[in-house]
C-alpha atoms as a PDB file:
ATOM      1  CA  UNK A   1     101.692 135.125  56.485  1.00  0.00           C
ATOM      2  CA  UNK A   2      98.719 136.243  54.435  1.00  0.00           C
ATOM      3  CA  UNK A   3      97.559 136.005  51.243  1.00  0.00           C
ATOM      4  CA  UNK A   4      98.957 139.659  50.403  1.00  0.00           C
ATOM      5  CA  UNK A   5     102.068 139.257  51.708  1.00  0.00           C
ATOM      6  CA  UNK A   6     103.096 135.735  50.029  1.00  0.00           C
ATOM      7  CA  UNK A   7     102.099 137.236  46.700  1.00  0.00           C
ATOM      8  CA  UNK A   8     104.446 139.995  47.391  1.00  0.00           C
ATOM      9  CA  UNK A   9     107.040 137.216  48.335  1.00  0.00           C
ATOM     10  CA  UNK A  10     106.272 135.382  45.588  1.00  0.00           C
ATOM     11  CA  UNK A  11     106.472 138.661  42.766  1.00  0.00           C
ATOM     12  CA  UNK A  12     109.979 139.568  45.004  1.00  0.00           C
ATOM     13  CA  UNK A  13     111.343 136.389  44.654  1.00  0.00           C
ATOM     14  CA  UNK A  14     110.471 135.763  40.809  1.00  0.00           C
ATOM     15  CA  UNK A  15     107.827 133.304  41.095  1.00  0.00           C
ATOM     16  CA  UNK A  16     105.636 132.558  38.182  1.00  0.00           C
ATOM     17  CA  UNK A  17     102.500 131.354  40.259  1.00  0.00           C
ATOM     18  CA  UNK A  18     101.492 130.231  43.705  1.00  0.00           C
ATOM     19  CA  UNK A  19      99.823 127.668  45.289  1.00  0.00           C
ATOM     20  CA  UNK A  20      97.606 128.403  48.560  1.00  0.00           C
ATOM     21  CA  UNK A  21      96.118 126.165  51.143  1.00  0.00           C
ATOM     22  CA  UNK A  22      92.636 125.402  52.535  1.00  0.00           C
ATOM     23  CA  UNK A  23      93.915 125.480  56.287  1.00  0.00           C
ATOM     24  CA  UNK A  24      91.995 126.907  59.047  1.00  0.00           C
ATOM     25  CA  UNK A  25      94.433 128.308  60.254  1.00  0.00           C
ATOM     26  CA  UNK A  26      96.079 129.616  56.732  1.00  0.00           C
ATOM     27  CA  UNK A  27      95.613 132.434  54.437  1.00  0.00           C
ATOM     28  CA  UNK A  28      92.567 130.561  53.027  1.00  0.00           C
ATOM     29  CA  UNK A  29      90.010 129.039  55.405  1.00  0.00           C
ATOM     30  CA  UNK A  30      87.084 127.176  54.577  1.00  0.00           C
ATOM     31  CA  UNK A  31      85.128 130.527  56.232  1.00  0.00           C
ATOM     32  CA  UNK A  32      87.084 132.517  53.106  1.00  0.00           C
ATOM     33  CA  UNK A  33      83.978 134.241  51.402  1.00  0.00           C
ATOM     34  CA  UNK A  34      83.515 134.388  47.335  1.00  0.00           C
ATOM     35  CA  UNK A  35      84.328 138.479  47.973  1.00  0.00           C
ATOM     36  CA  UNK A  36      87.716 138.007  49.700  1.00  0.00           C
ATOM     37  CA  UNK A  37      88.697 135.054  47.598  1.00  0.00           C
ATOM     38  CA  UNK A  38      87.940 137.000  44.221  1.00  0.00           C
ATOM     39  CA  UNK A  39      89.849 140.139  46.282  1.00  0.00           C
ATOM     40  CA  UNK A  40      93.056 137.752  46.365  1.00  0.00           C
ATOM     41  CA  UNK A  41      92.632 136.849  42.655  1.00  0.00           C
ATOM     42  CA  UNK A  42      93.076 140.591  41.878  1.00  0.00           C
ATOM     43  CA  UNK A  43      95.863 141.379  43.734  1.00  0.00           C
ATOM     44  CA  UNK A  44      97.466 138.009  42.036  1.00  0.00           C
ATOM     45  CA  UNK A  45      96.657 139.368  38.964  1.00  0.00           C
ATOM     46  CA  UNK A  46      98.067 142.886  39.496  1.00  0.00           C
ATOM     47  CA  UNK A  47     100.926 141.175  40.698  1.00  0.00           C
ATOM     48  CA  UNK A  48     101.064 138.764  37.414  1.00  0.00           C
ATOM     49  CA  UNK A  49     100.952 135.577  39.661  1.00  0.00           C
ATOM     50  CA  UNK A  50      99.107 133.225  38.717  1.00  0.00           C
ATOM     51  CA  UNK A  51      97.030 130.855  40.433  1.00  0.00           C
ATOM     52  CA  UNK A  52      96.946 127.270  39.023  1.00  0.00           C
ATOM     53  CA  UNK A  53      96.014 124.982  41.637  1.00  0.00           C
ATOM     54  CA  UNK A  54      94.604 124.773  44.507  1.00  0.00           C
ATOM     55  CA  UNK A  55      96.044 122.446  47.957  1.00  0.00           C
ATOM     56  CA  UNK A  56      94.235 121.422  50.880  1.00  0.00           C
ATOM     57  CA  UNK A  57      95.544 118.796  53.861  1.00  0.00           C
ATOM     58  CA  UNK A  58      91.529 118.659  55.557  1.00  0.00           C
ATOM     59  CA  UNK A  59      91.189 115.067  54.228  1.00  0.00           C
ATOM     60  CA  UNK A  60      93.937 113.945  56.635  1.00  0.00           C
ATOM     61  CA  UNK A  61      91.563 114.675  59.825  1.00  0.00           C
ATOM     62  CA  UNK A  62      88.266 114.101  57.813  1.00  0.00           C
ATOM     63  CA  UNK A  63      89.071 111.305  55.404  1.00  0.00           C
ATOM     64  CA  UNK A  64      86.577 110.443  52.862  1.00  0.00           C
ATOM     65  CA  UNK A  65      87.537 106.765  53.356  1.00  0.00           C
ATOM     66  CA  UNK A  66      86.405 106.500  57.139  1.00  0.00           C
ATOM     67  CA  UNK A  67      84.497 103.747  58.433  1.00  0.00           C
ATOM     68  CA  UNK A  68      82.236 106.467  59.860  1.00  0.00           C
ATOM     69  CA  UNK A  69      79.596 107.991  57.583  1.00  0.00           C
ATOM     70  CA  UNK A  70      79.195 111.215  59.175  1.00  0.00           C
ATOM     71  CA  UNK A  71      83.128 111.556  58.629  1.00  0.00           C
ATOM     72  CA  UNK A  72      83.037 110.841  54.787  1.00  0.00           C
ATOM     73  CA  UNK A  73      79.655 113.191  54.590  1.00  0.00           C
ATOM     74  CA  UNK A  74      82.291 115.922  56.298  1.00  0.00           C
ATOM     75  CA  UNK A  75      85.178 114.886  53.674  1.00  0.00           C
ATOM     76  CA  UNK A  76      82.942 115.251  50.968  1.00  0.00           C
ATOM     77  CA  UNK A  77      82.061 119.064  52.489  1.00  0.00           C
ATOM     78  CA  UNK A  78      85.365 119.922  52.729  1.00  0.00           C
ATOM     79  CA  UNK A  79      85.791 119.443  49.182  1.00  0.00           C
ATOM     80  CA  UNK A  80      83.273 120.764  47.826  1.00  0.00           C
ATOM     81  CA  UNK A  81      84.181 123.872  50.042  1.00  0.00           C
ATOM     82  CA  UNK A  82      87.967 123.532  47.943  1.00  0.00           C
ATOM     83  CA  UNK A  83      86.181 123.504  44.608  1.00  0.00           C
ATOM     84  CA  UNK A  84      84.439 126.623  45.676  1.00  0.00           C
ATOM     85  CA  UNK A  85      87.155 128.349  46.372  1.00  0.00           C
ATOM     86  CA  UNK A  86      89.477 127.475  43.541  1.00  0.00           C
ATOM     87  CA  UNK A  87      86.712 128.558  41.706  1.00  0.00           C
ATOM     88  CA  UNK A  88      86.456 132.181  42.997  1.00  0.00           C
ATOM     89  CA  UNK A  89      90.737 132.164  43.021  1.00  0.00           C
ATOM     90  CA  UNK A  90      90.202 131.373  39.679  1.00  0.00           C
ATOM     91  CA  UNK A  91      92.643 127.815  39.725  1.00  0.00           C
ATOM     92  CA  UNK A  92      91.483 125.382  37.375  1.00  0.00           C
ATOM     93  CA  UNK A  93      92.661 122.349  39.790  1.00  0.00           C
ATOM     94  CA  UNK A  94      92.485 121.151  43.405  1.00  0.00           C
ATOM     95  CA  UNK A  95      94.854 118.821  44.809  1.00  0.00           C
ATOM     96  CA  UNK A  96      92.398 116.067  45.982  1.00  0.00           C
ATOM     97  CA  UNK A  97      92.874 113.821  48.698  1.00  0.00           C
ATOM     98  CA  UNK A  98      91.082 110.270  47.483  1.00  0.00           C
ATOM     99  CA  UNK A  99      91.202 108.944  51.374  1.00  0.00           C
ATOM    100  CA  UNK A 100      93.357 106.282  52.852  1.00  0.00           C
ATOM    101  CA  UNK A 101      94.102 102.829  54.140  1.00  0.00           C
ATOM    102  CA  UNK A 102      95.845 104.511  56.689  1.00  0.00           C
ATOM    103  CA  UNK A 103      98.881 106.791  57.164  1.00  0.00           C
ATOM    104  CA  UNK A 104     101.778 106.521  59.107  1.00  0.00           C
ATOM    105  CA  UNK A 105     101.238 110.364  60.326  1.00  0.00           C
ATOM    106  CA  UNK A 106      97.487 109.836  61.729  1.00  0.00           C
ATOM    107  CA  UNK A 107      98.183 107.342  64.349  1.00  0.00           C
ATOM    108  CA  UNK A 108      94.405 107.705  65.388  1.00  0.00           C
ATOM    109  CA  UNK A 109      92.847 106.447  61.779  1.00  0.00           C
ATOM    110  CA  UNK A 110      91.887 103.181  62.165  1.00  0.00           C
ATOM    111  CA  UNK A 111      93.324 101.225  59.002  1.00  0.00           C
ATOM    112  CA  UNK A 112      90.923 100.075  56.471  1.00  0.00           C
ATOM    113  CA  UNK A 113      89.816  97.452  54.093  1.00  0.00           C
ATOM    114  CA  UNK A 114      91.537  98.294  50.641  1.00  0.00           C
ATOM    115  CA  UNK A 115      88.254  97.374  48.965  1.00  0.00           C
ATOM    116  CA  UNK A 116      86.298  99.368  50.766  1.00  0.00           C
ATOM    117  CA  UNK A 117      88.959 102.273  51.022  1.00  0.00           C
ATOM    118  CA  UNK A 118      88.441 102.003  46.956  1.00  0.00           C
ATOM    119  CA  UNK A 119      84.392 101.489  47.498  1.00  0.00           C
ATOM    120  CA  UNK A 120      84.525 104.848  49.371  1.00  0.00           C
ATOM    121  CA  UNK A 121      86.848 106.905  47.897  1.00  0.00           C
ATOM    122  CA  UNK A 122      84.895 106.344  44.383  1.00  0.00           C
ATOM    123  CA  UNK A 123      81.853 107.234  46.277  1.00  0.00           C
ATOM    124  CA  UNK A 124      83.956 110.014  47.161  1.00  0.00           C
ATOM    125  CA  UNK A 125      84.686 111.594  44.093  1.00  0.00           C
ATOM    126  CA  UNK A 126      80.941 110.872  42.236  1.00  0.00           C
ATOM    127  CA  UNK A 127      79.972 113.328  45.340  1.00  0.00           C
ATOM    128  CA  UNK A 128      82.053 115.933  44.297  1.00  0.00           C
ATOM    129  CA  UNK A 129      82.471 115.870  40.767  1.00  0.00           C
ATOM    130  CA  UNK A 130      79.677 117.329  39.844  1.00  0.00           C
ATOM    131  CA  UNK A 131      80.304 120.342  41.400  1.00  0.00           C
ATOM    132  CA  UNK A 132      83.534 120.095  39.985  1.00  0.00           C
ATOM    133  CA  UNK A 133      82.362 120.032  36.129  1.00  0.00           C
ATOM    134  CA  UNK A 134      79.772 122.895  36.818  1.00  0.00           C
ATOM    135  CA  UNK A 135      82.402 125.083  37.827  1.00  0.00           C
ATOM    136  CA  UNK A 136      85.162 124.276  35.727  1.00  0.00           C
ATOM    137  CA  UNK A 137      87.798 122.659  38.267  1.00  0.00           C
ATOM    138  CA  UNK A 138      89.697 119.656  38.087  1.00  0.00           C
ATOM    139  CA  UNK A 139      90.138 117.195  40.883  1.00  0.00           C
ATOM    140  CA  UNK A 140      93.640 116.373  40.761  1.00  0.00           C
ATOM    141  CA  UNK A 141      93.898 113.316  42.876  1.00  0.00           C
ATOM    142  CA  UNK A 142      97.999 112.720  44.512  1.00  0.00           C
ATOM    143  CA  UNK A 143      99.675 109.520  44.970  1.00  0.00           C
ATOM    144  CA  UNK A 144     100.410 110.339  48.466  1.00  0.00           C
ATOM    145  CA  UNK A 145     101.801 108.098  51.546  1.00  0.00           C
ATOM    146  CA  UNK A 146      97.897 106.827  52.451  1.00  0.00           C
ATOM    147  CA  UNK A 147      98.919 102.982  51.165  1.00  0.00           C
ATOM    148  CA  UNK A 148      96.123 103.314  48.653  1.00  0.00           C
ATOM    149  CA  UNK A 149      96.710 103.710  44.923  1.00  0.00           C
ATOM    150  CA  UNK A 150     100.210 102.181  45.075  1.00  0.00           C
ATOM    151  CA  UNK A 151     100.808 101.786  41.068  1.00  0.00           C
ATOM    152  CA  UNK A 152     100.729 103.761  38.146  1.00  0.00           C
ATOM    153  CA  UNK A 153      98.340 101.248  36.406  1.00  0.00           C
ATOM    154  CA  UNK A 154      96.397 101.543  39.375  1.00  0.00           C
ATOM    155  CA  UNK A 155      95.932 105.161  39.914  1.00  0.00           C
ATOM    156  CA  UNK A 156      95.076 104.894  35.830  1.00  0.00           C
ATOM    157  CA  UNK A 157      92.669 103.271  36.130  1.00  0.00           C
ATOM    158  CA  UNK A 158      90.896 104.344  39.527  1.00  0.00           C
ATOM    159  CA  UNK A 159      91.000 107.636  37.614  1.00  0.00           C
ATOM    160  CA  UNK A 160      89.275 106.380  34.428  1.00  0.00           C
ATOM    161  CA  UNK A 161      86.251 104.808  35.918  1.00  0.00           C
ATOM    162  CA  UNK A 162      84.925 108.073  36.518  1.00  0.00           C
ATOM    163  CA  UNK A 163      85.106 108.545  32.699  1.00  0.00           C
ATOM    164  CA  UNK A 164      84.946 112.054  33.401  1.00  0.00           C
ATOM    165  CA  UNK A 165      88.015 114.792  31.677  1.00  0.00           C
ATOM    166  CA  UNK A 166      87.600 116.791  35.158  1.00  0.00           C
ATOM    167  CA  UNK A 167      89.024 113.613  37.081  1.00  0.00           C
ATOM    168  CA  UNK A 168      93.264 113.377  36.776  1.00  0.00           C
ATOM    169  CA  UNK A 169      96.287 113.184  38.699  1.00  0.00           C
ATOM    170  CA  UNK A 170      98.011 115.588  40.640  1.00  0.00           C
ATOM    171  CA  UNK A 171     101.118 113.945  40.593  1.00  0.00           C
ATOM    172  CA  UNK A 172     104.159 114.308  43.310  1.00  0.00           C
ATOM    173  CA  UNK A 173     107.481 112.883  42.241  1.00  0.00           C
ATOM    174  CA  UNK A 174     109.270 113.190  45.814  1.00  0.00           C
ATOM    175  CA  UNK A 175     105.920 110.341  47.370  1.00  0.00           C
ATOM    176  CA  UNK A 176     106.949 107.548  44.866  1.00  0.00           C
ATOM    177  CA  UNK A 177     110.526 107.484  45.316  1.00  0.00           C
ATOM    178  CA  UNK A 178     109.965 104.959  48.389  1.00  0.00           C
ATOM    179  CA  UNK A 179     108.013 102.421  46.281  1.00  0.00           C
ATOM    180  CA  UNK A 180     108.568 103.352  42.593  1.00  0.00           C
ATOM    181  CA  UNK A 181     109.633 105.461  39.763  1.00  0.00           C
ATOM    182  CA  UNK A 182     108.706 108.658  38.932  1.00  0.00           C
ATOM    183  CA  UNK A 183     109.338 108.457  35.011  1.00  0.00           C
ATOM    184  CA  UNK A 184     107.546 105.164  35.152  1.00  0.00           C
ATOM    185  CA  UNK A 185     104.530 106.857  36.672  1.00  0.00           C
ATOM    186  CA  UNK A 186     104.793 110.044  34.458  1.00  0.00           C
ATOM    187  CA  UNK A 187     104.478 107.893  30.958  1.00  0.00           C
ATOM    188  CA  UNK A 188     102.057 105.671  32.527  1.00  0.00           C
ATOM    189  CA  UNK A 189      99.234 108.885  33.431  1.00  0.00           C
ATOM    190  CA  UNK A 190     100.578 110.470  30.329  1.00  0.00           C
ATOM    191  CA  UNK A 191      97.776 112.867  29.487  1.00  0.00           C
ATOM    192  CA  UNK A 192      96.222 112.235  33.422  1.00  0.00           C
ATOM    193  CA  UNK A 193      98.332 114.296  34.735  1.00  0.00           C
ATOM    194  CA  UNK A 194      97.004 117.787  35.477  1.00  0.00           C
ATOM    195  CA  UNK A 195      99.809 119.227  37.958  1.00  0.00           C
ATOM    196  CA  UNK A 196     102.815 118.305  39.254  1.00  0.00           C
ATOM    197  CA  UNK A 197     104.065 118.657  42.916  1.00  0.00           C
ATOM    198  CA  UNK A 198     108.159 118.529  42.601  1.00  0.00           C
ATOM    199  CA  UNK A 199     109.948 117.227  45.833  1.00  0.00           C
ATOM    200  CA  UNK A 200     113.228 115.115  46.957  1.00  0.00           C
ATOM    201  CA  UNK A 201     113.703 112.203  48.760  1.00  0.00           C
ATOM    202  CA  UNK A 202     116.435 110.219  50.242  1.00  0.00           C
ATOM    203  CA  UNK A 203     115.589 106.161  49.400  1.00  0.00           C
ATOM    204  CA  UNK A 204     118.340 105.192  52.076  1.00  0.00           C
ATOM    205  CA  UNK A 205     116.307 107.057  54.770  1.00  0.00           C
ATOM    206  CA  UNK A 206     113.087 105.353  54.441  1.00  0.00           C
ATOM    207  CA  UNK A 207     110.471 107.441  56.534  1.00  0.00           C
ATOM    208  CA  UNK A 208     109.038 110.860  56.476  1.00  0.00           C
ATOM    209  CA  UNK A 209     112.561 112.020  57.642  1.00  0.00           C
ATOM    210  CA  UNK A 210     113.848 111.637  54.241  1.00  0.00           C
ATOM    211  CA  UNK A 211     112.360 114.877  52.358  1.00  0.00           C
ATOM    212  CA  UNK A 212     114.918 116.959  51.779  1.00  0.00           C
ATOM    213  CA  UNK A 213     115.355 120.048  49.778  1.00  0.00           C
ATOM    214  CA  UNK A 214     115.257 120.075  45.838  1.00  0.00           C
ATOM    215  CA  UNK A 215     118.080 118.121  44.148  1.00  0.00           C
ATOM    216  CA  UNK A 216     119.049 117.320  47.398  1.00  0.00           C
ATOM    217  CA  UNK A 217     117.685 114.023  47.547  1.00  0.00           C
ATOM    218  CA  UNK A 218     117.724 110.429  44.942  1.00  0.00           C
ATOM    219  CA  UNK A 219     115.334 112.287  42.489  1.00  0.00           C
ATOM    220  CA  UNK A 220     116.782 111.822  38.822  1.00  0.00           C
ATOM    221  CA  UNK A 221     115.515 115.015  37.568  1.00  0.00           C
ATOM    222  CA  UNK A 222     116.735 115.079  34.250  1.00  0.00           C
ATOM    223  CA  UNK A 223     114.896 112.425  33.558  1.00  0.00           C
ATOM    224  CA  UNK A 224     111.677 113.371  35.535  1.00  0.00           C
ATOM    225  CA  UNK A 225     111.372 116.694  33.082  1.00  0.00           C
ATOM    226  CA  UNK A 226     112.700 114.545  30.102  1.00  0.00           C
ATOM    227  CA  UNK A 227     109.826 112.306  30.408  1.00  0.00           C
ATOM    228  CA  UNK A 228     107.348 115.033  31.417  1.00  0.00           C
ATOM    229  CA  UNK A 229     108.176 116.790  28.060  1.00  0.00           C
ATOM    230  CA  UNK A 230     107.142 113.694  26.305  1.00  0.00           C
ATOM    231  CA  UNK A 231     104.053 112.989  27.344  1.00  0.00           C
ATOM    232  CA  UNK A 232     103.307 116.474  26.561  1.00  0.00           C
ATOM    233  CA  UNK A 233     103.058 117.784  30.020  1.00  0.00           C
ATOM    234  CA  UNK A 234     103.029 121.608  29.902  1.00  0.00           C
ATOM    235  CA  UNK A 235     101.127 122.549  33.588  1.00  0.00           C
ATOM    236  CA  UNK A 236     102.626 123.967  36.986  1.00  0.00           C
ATOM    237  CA  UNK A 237     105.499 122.564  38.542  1.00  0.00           C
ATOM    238  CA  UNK A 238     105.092 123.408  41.827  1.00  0.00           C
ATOM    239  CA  UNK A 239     108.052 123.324  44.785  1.00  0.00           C
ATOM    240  CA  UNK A 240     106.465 122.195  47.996  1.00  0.00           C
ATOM    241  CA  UNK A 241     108.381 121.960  51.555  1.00  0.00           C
ATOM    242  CA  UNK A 242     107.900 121.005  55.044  1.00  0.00           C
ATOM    243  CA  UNK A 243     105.892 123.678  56.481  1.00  0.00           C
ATOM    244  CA  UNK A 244     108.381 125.830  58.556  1.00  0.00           C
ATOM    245  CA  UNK A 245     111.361 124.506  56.519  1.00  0.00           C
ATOM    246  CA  UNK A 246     114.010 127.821  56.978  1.00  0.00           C
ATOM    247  CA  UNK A 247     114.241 129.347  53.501  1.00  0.00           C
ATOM    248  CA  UNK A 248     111.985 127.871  51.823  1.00  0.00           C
ATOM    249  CA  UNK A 249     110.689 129.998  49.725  1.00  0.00           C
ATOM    250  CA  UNK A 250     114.551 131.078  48.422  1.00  0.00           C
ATOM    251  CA  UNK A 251     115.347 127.635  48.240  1.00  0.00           C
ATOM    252  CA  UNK A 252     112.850 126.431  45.987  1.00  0.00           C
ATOM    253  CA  UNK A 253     112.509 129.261  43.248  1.00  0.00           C
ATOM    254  CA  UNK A 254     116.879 128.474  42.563  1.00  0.00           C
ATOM    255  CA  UNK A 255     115.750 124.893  42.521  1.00  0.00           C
ATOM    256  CA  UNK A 256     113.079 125.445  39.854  1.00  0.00           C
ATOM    257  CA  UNK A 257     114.860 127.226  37.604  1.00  0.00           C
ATOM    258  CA  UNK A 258     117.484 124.821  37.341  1.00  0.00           C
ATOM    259  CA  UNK A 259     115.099 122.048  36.759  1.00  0.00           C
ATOM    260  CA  UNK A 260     113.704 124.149  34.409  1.00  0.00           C
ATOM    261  CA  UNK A 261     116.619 123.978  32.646  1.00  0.00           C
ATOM    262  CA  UNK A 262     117.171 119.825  32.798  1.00  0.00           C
END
């Protein structure tokens, strides 16, 4: 689908704002030029969609915490080719990828020292950030399934060493659920928390088989937007599926309203 036609999906479905993705083979690529980027951003805006954030999945295949230089060099690239982008879209956030220890969904990434995984994916972000500040975007870094930034206090502070306001987290309830608490993570980043990715998740299931569709999973939602309200949260909350998932795009704009509501 492009770009044009999922804003027109988006405006006929009664979505508030849309989140793209750096894929190559997407409706943004890392080729997309400043002139067709900017060319999205005004049909968005004719189309009063707005665009928040921007996602990108490149730092599964280039991680910036690989043992191999030339790899991290490539991570830090790709990033810096996100920035770019969200800049000319106009989104004020990325969804940033910090690296990994290793994943259970790259078989081929050999797993890593936690301290240097941390050594790395600090050296990481000081690449990128100052790109980052120059242009206005935030690097929203996700707790994601990359056994790496397990905790709440954790993530905290790997996100304040950088000391930086353009450094916070782009937080996805649905990725604790199999080792933690969503409210306890929410009240924990507080202020940290730049954008919100809302999934479900089945605890029982265990793996990547148990995402499921909103409120269809062990996610206590009332309390998730209870607790977002009181740290003050007031940014995107943004539905995201398994890629191909039938319906998706119905699915998720019912389930966000009646979250919205919770």
């Amino acid at each position: 689908m492009s770009a044009i036609e999922t804003l027109d999906k988006a405006k006929e479905l009664g979505y508030d704002a849309v989140e793209f993705t750096v894929d190559p083979a997407g409706a943004i690529t890392p080729q997309t030029t400043q002139k067709e980027a900017e060319a999205i951003k005004a049909e968005a805006d004719k189309r009063g969609i707005k665009l928040i954030t921007l996602a990108s999945g490149l730092a599964w295949g280039a991680s910036p915490t690989s043992a191999d230089p030339k790899v991290r060099s490539e991570a830090q690239a790709n990033a810096k080719t996100q920035i770019r982008l969200a800049a000319w879209l106009g989104c004020s956030t990325i969804l940033y990828l910090p690296g990994m220890v290793s994943a259970c969904f790259v078989p081929d990434f050999t797993p890593q020292p936690y301290d240097k995984v941390w050594q790395w994916a600090r050296e990481g972000v000081l690449a990128v950030l100052p790109l980052a500040e120059e242009l206005n975007v935030k690097l929203g870094i996700e707790n994601v399934w990359n056994r790496f930034l397990l905790g709440p206090v954790e993530m905290a502070q790997f996100i304040d060493s950088f000391e930086s306001d353009f450094v916070g987290s782009y937080f996805d309830v649905g990725n604790v659920m199999l080792y933690g608490h969503p409210e306890h993570w929410i009240k924990i980043l507080g202020k940290r928390i730049f954008a919100v990715h809302a999934k479900d998740f089945r605890v029982n299931v265990g793996n990547l088989d148990g995402f499921v569709d909103l409120l269809a999973g062990d996610v206590n939602y009332p309390v998730v937007m209870e607790t977002l309200r009181e740290v003050g949260y007031d940014g995107p909350l943004t539905a995201e599926y398994v890629p191909g998932t039938l319906g998706a795009a119905e699915k998720a704009i019912a389930s966000l309203k009646l979250i919205e509501k919770m």
